[in-house]
PDB file of N, CA and C in Angstrom:
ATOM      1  N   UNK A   1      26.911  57.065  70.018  1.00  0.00           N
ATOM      2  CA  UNK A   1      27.397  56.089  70.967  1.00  0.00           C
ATOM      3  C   UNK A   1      28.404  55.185  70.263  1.00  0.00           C
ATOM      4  N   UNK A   2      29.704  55.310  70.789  1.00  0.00           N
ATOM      5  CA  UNK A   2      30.397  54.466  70.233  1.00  0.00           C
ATOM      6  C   UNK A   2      30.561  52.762  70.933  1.00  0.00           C
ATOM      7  N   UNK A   3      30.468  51.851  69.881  1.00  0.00           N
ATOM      8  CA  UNK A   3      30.332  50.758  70.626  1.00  0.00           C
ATOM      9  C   UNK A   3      31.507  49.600  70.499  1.00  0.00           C
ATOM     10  N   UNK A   4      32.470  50.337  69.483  1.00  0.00           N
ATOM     11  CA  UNK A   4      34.142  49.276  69.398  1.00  0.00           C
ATOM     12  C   UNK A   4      34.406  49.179  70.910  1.00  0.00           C
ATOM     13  N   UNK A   5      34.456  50.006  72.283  1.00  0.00           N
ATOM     14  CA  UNK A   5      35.227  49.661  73.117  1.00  0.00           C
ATOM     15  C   UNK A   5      34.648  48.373  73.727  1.00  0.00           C
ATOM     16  N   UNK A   6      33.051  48.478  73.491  1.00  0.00           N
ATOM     17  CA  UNK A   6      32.113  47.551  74.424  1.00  0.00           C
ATOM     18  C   UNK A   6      32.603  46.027  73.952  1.00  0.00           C
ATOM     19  N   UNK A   7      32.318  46.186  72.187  1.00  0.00           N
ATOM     20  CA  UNK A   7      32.758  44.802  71.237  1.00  0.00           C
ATOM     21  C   UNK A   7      33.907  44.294  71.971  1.00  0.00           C
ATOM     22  N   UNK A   8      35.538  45.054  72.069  1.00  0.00           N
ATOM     23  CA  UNK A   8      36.658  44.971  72.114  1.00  0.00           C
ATOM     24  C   UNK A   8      36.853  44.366  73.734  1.00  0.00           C
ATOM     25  N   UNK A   9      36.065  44.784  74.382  1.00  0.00           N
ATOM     26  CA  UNK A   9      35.950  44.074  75.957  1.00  0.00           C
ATOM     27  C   UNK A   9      34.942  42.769  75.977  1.00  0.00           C
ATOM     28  N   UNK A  10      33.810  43.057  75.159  1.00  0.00           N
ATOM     29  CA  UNK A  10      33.099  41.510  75.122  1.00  0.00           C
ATOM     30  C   UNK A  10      34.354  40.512  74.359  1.00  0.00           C
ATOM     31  N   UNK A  11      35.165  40.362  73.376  1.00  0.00           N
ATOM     32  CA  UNK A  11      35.419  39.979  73.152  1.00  0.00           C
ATOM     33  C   UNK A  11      36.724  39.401  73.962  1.00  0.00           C
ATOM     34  N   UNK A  12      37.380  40.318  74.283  1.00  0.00           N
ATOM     35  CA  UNK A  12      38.495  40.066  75.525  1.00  0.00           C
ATOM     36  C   UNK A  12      38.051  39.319  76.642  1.00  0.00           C
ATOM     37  N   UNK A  13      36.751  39.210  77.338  1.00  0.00           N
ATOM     38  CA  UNK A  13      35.974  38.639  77.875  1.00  0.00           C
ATOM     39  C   UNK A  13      36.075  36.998  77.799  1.00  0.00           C
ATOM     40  N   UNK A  14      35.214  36.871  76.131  1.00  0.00           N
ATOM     41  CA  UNK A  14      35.266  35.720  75.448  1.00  0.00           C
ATOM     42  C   UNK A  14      36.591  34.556  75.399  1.00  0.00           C
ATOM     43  N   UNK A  15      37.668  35.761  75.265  1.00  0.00           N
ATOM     44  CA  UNK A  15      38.901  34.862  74.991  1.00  0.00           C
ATOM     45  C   UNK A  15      39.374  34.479  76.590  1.00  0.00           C
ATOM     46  N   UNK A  16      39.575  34.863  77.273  1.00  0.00           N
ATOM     47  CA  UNK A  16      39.034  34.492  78.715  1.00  0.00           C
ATOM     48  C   UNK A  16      38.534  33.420  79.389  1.00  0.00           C
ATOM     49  N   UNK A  17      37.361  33.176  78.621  1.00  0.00           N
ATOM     50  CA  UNK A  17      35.993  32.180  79.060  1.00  0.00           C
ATOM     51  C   UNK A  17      36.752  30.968  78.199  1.00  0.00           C
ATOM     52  N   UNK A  18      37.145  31.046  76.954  1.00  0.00           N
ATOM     53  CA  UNK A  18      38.042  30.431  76.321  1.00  0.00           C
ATOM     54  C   UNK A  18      38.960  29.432  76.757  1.00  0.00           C
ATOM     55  N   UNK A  19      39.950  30.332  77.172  1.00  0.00           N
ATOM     56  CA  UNK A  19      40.961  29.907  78.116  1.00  0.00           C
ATOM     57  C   UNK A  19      40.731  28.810  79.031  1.00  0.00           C
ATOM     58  N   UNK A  20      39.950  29.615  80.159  1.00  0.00           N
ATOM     59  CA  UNK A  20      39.414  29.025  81.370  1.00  0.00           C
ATOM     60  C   UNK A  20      39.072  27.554  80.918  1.00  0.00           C
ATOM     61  N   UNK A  21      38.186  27.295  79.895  1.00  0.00           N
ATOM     62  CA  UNK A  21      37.385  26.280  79.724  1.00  0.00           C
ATOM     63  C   UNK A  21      38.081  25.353  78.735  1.00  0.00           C
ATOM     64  N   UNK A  22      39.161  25.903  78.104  1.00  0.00           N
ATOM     65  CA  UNK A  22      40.294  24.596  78.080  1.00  0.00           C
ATOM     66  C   UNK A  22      41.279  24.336  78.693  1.00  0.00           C
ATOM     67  N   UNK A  23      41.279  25.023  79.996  1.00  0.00           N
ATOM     68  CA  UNK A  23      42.044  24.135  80.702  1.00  0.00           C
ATOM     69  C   UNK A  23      41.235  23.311  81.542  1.00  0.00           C
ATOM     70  N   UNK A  24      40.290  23.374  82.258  1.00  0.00           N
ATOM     71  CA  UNK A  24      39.249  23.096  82.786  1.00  0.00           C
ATOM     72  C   UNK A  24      39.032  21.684  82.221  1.00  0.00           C
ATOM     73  N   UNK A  25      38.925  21.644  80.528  1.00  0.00           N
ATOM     74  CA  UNK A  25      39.207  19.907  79.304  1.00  0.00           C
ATOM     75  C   UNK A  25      40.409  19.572  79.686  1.00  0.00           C
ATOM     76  N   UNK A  26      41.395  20.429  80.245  1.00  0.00           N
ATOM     77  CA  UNK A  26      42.673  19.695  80.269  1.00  0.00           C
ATOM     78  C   UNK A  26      42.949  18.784  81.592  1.00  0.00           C
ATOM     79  N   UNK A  27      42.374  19.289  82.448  1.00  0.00           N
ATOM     80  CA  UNK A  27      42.746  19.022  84.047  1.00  0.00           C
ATOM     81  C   UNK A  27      41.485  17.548  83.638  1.00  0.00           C
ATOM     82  N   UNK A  28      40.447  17.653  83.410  1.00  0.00           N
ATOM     83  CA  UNK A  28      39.716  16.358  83.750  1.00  0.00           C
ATOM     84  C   UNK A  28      39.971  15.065  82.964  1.00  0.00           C
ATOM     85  N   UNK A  29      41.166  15.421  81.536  1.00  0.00           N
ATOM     86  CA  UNK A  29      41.294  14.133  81.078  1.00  0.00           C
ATOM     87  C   UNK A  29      42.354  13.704  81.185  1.00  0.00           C
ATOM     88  N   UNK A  30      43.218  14.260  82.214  1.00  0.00           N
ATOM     89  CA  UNK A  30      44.098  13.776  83.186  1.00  0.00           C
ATOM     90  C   UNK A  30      43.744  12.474  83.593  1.00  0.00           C
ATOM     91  N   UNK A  31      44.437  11.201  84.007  1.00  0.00           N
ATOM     92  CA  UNK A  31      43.692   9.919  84.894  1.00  0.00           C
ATOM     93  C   UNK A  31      43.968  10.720  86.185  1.00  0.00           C
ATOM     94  N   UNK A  32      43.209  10.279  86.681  1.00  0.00           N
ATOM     95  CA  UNK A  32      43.130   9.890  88.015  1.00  0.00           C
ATOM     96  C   UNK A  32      43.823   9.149  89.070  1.00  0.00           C
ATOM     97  N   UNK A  33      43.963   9.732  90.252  1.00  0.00           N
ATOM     98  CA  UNK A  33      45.634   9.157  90.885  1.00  0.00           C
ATOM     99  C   UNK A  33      45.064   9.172  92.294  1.00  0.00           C
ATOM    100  N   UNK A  34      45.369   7.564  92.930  1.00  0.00           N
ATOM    101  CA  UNK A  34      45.422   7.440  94.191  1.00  0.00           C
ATOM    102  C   UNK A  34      43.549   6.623  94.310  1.00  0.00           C
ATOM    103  N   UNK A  35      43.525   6.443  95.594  1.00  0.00           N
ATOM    104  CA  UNK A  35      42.165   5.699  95.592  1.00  0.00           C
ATOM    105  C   UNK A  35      40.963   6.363  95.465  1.00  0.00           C
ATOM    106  N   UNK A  36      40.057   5.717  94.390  1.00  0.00           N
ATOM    107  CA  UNK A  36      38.671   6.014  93.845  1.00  0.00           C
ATOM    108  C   UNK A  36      37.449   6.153  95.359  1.00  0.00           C
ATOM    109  N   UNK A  37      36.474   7.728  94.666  1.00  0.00           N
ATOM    110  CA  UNK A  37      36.053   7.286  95.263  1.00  0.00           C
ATOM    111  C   UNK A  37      35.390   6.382  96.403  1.00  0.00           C
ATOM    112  N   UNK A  38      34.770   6.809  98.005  1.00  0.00           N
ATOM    113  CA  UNK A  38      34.310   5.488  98.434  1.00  0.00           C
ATOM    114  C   UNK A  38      32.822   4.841  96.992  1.00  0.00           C
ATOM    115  N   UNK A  39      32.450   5.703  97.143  1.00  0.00           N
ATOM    116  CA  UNK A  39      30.836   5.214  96.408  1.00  0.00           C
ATOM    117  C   UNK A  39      31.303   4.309  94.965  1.00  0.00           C
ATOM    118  N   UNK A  40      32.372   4.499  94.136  1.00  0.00           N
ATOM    119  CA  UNK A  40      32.701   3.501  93.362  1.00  0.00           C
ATOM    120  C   UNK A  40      33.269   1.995  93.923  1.00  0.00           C
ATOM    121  N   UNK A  41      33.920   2.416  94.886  1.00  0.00           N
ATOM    122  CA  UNK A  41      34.299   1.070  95.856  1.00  0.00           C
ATOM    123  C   UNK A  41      33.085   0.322  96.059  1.00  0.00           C
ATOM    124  N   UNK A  42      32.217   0.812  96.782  1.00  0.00           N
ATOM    125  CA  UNK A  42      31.161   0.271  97.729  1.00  0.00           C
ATOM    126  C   UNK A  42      30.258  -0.480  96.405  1.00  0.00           C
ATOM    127  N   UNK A  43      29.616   0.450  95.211  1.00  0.00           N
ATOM    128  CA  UNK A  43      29.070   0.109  94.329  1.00  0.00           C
ATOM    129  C   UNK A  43      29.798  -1.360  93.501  1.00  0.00           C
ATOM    130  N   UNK A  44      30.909  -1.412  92.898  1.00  0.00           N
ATOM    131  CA  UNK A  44      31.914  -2.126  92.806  1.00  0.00           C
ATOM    132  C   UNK A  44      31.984  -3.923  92.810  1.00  0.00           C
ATOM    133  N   UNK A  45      31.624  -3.883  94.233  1.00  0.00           N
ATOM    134  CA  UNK A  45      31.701  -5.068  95.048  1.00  0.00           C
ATOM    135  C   UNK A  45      30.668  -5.222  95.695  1.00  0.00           C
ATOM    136  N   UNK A  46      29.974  -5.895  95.831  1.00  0.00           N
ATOM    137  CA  UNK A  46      28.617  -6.673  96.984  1.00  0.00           C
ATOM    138  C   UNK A  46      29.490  -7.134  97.852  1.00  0.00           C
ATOM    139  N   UNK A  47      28.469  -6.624  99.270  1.00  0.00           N
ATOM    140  CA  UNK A  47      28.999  -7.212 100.655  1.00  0.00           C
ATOM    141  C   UNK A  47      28.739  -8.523 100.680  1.00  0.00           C
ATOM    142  N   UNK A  48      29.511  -9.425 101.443  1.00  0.00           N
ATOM    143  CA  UNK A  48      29.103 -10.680 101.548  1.00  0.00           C
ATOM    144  C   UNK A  48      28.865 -11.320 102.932  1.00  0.00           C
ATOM    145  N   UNK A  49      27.837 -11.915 103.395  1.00  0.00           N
ATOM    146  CA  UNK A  49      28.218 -12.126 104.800  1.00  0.00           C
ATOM    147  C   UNK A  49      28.934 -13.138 105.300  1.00  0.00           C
ATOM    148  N   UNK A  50      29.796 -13.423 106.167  1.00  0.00           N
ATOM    149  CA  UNK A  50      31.143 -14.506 106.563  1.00  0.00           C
ATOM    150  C   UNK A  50      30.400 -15.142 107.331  1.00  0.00           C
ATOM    151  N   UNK A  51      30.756 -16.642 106.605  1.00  0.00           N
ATOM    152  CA  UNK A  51      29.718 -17.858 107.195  1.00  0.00           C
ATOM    153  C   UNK A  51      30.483 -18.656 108.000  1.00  0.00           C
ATOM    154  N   UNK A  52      30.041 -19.035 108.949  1.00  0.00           N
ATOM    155  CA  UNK A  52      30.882 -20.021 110.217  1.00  0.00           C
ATOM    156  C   UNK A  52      30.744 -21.498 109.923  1.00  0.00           C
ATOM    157  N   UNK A  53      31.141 -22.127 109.624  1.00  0.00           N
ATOM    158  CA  UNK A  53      31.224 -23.592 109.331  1.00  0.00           C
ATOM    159  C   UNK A  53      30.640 -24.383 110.741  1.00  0.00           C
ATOM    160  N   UNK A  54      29.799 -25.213 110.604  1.00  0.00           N
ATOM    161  CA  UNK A  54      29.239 -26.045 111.898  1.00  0.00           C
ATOM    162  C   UNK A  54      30.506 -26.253 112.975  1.00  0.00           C
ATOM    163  N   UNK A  55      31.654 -26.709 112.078  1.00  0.00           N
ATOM    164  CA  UNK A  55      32.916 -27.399 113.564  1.00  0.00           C
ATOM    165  C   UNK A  55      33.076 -25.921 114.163  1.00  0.00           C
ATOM    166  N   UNK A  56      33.355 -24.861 113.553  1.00  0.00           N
ATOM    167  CA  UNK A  56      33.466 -23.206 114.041  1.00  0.00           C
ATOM    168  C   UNK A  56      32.789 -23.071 114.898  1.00  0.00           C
ATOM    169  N   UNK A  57      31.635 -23.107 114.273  1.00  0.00           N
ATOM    170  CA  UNK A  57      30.515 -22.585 114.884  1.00  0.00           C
ATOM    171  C   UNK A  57      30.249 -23.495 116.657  1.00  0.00           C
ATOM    172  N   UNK A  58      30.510 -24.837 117.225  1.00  0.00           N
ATOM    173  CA  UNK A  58      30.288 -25.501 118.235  1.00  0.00           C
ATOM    174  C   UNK A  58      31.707 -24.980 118.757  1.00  0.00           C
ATOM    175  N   UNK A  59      32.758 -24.724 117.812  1.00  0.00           N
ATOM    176  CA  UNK A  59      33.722 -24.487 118.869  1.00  0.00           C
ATOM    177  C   UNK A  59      33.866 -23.085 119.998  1.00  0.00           C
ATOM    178  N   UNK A  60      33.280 -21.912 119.422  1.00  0.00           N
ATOM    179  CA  UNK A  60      33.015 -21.183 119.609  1.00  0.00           C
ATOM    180  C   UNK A  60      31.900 -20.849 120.454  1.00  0.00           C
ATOM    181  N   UNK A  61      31.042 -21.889 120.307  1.00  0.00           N
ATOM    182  CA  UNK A  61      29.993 -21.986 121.641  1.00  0.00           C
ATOM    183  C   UNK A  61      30.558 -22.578 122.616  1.00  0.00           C
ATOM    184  N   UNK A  62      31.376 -23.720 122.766  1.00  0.00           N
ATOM    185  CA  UNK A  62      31.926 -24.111 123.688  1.00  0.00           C
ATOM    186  C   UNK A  62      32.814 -23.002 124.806  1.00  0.00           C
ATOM    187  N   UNK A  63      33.602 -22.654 123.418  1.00  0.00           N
ATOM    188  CA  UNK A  63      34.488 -21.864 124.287  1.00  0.00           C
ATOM    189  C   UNK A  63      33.675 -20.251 125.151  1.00  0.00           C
ATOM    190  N   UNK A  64      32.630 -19.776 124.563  1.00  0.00           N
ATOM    191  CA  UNK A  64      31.677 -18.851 125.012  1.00  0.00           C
ATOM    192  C   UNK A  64      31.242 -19.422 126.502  1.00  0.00           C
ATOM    193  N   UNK A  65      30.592 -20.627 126.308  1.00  0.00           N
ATOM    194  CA  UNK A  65      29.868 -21.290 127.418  1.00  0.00           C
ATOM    195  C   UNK A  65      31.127 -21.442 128.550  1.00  0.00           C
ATOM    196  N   UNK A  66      32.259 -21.584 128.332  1.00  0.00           N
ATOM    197  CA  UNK A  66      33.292 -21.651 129.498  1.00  0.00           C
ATOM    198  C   UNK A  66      33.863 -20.636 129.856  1.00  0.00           C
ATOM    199  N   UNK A  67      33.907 -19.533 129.143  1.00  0.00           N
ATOM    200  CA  UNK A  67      34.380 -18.392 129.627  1.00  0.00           C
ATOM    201  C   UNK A  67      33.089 -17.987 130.585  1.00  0.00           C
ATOM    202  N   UNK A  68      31.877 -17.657 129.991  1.00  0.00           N
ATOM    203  CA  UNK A  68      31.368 -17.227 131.065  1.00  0.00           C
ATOM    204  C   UNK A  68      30.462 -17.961 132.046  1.00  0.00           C
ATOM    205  N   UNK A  69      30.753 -19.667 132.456  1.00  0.00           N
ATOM    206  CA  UNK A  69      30.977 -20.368 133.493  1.00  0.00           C
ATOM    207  C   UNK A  69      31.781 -19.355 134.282  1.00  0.00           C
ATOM    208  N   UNK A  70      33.483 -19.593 133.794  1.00  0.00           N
ATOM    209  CA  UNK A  70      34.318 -18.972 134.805  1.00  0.00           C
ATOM    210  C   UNK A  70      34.170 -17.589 135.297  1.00  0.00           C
ATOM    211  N   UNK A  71      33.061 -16.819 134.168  1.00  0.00           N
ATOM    212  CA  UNK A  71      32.719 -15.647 135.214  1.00  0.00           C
ATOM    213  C   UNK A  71      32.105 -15.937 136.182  1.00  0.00           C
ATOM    214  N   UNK A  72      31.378 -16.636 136.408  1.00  0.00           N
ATOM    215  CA  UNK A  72      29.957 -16.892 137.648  1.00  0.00           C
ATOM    216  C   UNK A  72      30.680 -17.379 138.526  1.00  0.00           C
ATOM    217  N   UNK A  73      31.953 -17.987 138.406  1.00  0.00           N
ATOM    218  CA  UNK A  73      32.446 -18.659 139.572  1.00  0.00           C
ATOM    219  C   UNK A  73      32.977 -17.853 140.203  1.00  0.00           C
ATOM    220  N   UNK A  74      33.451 -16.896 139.840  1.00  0.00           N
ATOM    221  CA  UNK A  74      34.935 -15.902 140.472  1.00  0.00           C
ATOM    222  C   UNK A  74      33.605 -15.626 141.939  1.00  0.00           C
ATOM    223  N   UNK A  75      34.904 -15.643 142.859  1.00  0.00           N
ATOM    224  CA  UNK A  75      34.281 -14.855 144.008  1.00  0.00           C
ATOM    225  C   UNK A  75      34.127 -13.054 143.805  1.00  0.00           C
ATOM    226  N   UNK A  76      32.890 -12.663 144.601  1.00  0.00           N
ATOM    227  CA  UNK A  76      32.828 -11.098 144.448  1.00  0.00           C
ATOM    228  C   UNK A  76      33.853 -10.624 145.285  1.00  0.00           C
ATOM    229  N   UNK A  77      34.138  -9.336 145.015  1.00  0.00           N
ATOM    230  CA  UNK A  77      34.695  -8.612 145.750  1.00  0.00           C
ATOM    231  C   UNK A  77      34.185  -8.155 146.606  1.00  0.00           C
ATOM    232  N   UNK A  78      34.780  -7.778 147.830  1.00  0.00           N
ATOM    233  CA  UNK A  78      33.844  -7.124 148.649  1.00  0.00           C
ATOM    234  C   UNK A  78      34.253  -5.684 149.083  1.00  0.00           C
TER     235      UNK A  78
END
């Protein structure tokens, strides 16, 4: 049984796998281009919740409470 052809193809093989797997090092230590991940974003930064200041906050009830006054008033359609 001769076994140079088997060696001579495992090895051709090898140089192959070689190849492949430095370019494979080449492409990932490339930077990175354009926007990250969402999950690095999100992780990143803590949400915060947006707080209404008391004068906000009455003005905004006011103006709630008069808009829908003026709904109740409108006549229905018939």
């Amino acid at each position: 049984m001769n076994l140079q052809p088997i060696v001579a193809e495992l090895k051709a093989e090898r140089d192959q796998l070689d190849k492949a797997i430095a370019a494979l090092n080449r492409v990932s230590k490339q930077p990175r281009r354009g926007r990250p991940p969402k999950t690095a974003q999100v992780a990143a930064r803590p949400k915060r919740r947006r707080r209404l200041s008391a004068a906000a906050r009455r003005k905004l009830s006011r103006l709630l409470k008069q808009r829908w006054a003026e709904g109740k008033m409108k006549p229905k359609a018939a």
